[in-house]
PDB file of N, CA and C in Angstrom:
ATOM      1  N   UNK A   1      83.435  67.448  49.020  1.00  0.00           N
ATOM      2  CA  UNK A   1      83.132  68.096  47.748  1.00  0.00           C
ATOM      3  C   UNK A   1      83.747  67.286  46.610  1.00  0.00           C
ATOM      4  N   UNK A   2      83.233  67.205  45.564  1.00  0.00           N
ATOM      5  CA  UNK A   2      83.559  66.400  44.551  1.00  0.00           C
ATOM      6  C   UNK A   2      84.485  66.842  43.293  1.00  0.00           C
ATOM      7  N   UNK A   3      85.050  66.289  42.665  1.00  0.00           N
ATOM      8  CA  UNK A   3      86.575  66.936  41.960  1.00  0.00           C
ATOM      9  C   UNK A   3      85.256  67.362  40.972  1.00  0.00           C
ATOM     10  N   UNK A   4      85.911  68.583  40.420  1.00  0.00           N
ATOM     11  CA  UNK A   4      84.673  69.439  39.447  1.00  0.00           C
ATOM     12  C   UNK A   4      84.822  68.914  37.611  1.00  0.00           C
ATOM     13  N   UNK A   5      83.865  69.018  37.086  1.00  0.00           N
ATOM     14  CA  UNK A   5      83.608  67.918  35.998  1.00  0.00           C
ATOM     15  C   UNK A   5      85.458  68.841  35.029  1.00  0.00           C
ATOM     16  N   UNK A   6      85.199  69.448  35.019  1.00  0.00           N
ATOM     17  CA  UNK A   6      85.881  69.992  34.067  1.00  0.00           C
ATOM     18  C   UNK A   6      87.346  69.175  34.421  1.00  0.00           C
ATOM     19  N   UNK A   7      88.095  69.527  36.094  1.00  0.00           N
ATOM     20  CA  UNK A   7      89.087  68.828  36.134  1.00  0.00           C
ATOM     21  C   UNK A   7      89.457  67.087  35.577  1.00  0.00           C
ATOM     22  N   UNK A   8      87.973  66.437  35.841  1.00  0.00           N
ATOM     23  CA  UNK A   8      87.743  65.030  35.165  1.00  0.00           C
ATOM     24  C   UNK A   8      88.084  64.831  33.829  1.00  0.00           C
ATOM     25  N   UNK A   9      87.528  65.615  33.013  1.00  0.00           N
ATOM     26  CA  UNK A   9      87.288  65.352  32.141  1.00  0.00           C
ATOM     27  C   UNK A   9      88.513  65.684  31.558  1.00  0.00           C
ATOM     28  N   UNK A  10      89.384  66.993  31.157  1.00  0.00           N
ATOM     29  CA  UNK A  10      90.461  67.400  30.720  1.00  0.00           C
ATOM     30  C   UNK A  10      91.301  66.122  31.554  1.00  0.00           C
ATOM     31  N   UNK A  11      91.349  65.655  32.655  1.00  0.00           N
ATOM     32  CA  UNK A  11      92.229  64.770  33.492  1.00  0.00           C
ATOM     33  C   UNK A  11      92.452  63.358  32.421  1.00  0.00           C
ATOM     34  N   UNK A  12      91.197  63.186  31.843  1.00  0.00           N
ATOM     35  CA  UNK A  12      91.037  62.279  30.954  1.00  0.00           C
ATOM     36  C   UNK A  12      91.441  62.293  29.514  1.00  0.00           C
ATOM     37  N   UNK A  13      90.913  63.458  29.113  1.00  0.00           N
ATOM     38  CA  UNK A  13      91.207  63.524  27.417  1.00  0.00           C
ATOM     39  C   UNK A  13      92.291  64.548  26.978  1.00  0.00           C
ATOM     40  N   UNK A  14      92.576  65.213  28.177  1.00  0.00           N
ATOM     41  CA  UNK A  14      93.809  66.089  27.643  1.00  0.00           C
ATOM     42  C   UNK A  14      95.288  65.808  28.425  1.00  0.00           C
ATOM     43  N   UNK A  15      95.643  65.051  29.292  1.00  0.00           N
ATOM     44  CA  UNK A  15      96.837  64.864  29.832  1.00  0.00           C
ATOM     45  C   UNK A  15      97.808  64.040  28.894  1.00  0.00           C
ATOM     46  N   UNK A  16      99.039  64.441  29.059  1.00  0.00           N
ATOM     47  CA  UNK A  16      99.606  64.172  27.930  1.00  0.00           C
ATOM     48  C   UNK A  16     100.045  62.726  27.987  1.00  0.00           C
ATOM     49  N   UNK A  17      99.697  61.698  28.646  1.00  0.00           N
ATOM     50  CA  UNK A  17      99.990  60.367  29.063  1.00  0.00           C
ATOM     51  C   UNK A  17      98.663  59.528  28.095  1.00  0.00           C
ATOM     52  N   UNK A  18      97.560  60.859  27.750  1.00  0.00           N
ATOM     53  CA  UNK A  18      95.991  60.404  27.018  1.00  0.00           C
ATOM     54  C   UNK A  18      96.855  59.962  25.850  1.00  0.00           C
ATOM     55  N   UNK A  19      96.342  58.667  25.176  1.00  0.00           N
ATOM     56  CA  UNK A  19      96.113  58.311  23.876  1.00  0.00           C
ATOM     57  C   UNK A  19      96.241  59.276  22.797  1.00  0.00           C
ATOM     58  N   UNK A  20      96.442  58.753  21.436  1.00  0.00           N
ATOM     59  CA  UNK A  20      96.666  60.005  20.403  1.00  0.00           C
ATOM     60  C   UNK A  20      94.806  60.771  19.742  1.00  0.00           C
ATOM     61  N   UNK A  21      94.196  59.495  20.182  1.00  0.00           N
ATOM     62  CA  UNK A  21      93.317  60.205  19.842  1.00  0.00           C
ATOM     63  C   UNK A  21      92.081  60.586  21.077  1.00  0.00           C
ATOM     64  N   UNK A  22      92.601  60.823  21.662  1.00  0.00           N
ATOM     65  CA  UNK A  22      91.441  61.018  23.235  1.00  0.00           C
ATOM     66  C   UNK A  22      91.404  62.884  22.956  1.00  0.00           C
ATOM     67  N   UNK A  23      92.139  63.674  22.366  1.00  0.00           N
ATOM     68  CA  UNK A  23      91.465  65.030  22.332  1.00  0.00           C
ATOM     69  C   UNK A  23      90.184  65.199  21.489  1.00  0.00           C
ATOM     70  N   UNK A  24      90.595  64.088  20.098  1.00  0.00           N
ATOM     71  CA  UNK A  24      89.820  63.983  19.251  1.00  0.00           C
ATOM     72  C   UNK A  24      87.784  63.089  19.961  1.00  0.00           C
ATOM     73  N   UNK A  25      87.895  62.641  20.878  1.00  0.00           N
ATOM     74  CA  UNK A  25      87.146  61.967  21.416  1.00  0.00           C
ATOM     75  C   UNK A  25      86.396  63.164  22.241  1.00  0.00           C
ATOM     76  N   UNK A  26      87.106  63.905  23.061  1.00  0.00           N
ATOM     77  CA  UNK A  26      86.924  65.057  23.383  1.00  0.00           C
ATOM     78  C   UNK A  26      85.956  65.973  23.085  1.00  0.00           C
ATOM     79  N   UNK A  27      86.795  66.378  21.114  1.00  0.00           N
ATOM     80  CA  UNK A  27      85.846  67.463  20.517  1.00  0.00           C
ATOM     81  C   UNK A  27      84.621  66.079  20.138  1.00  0.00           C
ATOM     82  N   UNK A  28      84.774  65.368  20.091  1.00  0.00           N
ATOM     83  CA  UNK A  28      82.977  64.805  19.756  1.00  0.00           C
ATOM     84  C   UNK A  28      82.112  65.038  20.926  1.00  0.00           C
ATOM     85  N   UNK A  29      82.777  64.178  21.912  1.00  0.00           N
ATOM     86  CA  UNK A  29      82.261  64.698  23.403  1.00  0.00           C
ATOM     87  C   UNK A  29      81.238  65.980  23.755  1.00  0.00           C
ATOM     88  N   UNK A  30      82.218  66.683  23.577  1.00  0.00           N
ATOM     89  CA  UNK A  30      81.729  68.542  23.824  1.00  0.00           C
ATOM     90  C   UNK A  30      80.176  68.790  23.063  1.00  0.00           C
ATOM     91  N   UNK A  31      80.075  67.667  21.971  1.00  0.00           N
ATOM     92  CA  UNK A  31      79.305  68.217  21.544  1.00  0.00           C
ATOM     93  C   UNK A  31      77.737  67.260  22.161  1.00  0.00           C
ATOM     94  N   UNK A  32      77.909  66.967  22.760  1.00  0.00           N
ATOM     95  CA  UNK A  32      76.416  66.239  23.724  1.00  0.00           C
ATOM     96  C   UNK A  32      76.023  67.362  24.498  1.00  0.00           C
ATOM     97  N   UNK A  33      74.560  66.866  24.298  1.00  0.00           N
ATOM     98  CA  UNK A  33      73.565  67.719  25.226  1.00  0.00           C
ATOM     99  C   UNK A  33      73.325  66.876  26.680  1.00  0.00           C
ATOM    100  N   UNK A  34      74.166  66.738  27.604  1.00  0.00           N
ATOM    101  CA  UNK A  34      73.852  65.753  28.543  1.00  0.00           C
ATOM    102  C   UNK A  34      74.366  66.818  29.761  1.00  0.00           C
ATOM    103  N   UNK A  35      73.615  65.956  31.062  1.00  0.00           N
ATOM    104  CA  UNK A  35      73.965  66.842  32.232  1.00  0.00           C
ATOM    105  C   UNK A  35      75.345  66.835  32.145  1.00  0.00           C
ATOM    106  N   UNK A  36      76.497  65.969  32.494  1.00  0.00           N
ATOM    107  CA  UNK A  36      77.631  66.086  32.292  1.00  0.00           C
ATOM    108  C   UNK A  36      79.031  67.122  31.536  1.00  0.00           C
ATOM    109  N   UNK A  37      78.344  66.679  30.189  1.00  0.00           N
ATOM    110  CA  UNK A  37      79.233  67.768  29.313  1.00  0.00           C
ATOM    111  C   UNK A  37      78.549  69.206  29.671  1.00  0.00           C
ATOM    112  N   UNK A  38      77.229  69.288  30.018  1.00  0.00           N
ATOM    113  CA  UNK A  38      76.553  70.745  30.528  1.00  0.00           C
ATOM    114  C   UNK A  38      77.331  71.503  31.057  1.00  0.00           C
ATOM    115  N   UNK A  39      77.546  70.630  32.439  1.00  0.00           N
ATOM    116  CA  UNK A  39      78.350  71.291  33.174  1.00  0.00           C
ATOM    117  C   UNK A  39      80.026  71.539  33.264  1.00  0.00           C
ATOM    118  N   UNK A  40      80.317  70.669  31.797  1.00  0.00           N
ATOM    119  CA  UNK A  40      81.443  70.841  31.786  1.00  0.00           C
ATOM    120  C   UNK A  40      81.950  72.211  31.114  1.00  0.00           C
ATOM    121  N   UNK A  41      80.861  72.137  30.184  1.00  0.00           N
ATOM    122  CA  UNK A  41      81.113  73.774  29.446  1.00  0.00           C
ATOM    123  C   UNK A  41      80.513  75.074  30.318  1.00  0.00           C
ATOM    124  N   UNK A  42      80.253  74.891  31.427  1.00  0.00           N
ATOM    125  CA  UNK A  42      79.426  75.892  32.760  1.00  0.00           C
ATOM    126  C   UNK A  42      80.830  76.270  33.377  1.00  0.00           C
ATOM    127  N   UNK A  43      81.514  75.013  33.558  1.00  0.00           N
ATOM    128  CA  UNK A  43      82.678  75.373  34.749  1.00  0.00           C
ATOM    129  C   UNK A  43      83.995  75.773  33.678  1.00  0.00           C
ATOM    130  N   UNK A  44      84.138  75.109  32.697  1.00  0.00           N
ATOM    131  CA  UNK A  44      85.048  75.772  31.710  1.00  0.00           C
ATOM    132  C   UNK A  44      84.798  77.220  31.557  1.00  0.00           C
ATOM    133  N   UNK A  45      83.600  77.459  30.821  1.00  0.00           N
ATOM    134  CA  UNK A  45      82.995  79.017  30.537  1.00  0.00           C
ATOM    135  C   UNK A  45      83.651  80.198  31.630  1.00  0.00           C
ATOM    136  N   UNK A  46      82.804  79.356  33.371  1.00  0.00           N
ATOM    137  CA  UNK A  46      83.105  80.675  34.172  1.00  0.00           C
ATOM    138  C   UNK A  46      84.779  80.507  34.403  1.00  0.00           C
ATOM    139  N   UNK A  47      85.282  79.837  33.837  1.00  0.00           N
ATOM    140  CA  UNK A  47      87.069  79.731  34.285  1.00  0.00           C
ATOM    141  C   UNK A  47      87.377  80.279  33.386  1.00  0.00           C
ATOM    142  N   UNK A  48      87.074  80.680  32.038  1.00  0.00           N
ATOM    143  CA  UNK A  48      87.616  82.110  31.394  1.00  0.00           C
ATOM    144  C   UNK A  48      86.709  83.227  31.891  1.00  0.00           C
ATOM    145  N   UNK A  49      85.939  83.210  32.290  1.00  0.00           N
ATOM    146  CA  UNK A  49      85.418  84.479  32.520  1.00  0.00           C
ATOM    147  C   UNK A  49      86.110  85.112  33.622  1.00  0.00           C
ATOM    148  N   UNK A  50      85.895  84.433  34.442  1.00  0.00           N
ATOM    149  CA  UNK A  50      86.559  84.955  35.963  1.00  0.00           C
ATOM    150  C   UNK A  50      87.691  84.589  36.566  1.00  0.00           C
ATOM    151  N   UNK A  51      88.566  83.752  35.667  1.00  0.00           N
ATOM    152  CA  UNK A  51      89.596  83.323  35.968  1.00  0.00           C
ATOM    153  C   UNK A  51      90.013  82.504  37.071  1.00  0.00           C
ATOM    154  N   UNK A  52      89.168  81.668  37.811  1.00  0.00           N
ATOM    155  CA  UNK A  52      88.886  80.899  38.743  1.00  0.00           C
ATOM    156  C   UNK A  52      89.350  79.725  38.290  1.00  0.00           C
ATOM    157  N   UNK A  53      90.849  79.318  38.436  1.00  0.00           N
ATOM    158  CA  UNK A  53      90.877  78.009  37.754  1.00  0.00           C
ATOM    159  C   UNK A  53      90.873  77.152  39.110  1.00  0.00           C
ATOM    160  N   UNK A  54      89.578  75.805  38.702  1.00  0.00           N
ATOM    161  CA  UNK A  54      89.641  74.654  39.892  1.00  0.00           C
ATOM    162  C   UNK A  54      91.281  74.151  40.169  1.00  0.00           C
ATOM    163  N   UNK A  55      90.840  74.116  41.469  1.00  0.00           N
ATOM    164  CA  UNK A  55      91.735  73.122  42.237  1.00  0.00           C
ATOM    165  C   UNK A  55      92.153  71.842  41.388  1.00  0.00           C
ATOM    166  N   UNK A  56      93.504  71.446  41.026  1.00  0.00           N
ATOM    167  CA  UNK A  56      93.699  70.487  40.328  1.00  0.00           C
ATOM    168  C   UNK A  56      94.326  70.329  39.339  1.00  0.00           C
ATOM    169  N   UNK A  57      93.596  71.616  38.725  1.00  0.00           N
ATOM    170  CA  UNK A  57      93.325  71.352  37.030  1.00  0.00           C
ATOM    171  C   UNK A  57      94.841  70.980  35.971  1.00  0.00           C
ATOM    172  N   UNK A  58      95.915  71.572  37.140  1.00  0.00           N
ATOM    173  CA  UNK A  58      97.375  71.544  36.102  1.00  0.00           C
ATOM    174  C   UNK A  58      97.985  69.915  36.377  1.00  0.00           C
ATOM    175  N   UNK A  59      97.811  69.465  37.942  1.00  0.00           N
ATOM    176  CA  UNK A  59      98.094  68.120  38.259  1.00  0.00           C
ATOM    177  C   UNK A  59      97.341  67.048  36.854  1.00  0.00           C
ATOM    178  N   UNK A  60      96.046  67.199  36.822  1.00  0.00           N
ATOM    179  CA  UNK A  60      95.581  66.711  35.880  1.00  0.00           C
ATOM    180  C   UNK A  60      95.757  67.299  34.367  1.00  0.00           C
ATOM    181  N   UNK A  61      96.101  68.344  33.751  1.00  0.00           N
ATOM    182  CA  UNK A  61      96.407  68.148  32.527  1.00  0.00           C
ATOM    183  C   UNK A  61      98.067  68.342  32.549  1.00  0.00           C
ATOM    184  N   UNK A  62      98.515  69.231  33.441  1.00  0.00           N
ATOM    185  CA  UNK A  62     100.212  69.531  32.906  1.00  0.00           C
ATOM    186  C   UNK A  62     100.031  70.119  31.408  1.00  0.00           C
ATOM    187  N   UNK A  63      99.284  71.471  31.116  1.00  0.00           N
ATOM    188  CA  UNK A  63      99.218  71.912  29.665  1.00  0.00           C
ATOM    189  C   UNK A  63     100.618  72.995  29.742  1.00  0.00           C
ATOM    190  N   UNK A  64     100.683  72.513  28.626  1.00  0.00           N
ATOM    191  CA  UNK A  64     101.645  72.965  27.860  1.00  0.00           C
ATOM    192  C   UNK A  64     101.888  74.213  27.324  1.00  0.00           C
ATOM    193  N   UNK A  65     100.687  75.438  27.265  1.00  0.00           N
ATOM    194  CA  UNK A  65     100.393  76.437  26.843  1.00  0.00           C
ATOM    195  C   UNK A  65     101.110  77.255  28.031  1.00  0.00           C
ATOM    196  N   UNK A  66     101.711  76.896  29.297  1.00  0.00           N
ATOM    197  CA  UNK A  66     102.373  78.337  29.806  1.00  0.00           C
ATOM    198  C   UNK A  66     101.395  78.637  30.820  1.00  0.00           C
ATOM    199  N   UNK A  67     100.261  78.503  30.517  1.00  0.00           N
ATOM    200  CA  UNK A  67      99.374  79.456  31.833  1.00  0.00           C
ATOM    201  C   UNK A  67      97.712  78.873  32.019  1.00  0.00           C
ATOM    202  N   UNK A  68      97.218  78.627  32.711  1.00  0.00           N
ATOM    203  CA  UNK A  68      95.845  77.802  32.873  1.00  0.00           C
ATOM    204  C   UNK A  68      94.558  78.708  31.488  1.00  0.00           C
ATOM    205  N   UNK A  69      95.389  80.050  32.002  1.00  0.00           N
ATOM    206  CA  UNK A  69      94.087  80.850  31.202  1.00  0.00           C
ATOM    207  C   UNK A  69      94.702  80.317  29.663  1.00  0.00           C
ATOM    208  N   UNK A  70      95.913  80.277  29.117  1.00  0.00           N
ATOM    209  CA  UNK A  70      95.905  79.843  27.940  1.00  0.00           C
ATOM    210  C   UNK A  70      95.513  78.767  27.115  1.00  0.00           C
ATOM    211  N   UNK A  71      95.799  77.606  28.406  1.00  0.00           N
ATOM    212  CA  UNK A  71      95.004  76.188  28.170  1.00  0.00           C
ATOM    213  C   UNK A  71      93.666  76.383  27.983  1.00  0.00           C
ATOM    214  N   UNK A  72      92.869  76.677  29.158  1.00  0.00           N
ATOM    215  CA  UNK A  72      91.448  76.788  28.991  1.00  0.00           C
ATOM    216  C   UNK A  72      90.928  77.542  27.513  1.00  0.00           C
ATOM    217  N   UNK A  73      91.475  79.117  27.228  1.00  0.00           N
ATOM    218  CA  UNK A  73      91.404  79.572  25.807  1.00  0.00           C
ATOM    219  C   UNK A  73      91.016  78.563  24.932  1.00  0.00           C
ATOM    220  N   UNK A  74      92.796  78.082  24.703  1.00  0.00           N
ATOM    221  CA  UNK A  74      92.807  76.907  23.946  1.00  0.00           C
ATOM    222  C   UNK A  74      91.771  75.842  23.510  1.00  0.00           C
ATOM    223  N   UNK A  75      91.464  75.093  24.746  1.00  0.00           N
ATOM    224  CA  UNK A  75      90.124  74.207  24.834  1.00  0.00           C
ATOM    225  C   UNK A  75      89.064  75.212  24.268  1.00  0.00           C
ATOM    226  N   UNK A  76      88.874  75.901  24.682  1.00  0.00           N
ATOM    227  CA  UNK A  76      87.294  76.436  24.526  1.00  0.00           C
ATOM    228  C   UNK A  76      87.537  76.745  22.807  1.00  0.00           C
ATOM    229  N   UNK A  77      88.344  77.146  22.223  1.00  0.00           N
ATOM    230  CA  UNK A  77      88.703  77.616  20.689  1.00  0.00           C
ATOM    231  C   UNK A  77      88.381  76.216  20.243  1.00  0.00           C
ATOM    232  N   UNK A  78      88.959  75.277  20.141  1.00  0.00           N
ATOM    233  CA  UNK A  78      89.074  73.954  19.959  1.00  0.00           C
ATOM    234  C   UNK A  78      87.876  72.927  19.674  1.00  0.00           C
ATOM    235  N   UNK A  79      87.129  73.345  21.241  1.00  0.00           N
ATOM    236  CA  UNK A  79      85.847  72.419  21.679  1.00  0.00           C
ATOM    237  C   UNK A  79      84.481  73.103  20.839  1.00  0.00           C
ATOM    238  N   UNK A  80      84.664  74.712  20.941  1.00  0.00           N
ATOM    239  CA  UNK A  80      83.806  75.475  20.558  1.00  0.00           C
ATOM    240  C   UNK A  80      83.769  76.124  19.495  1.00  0.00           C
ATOM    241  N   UNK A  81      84.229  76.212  18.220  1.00  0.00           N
ATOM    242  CA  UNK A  81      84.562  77.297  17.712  1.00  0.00           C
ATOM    243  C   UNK A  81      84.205  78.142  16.998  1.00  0.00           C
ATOM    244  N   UNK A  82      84.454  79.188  17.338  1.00  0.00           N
ATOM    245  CA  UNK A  82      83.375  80.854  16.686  1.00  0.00           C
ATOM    246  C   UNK A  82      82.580  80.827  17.785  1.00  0.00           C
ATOM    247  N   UNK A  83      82.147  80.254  18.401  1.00  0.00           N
ATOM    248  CA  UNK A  83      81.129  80.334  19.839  1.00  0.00           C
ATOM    249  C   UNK A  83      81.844  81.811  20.943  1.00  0.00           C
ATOM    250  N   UNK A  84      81.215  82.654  21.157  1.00  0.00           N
ATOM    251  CA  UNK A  84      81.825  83.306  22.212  1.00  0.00           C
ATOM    252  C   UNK A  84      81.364  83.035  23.037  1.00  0.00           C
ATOM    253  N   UNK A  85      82.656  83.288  24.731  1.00  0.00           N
ATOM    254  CA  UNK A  85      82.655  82.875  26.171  1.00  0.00           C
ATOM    255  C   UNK A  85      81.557  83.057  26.742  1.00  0.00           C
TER     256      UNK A  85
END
């Protein structure tokens, strides 16, 4: 099974070892219509909904917010905003 886009991608633009501007690369990111980012906002989405956080996801970001559901929040406020879950 394959590491799920969302862990990739946060693994990339949000770990705190990322560049100063790789969040900023991020919110441009988010905003493509491509299979990729699709599914990145699919597997983000159902990880606030249902609280299912992938396998991984803290090895790859180490967020700082205290709790996966706060990180993810976070991102989705960030990536999305005024958009509801």
């Amino acid at each position: 099974m394959s590491e799920p886009v969302l862990v990739r991608v946060c693994g990339t633009y949000c770990h705190p070892e990322a560049d100063a501007a790789a969040y900023g690369s991020l919110r441009r990111l988010a905003r493509r219509d491509d299979d990729e980012m699709t599914r990145f906002r699919t597997e983000l989405r159902r990880a606030l909904r249902t609280g299912d956080v992938p396998p991984g996801l803290f090895r790859a970001v180490r967020y700082p917010d205290g709790s996966a559901e706060s990180f993810l929040r976070r991102l989705w406020e960030d990536l999305y905003p005024g958009e509801p879950v």
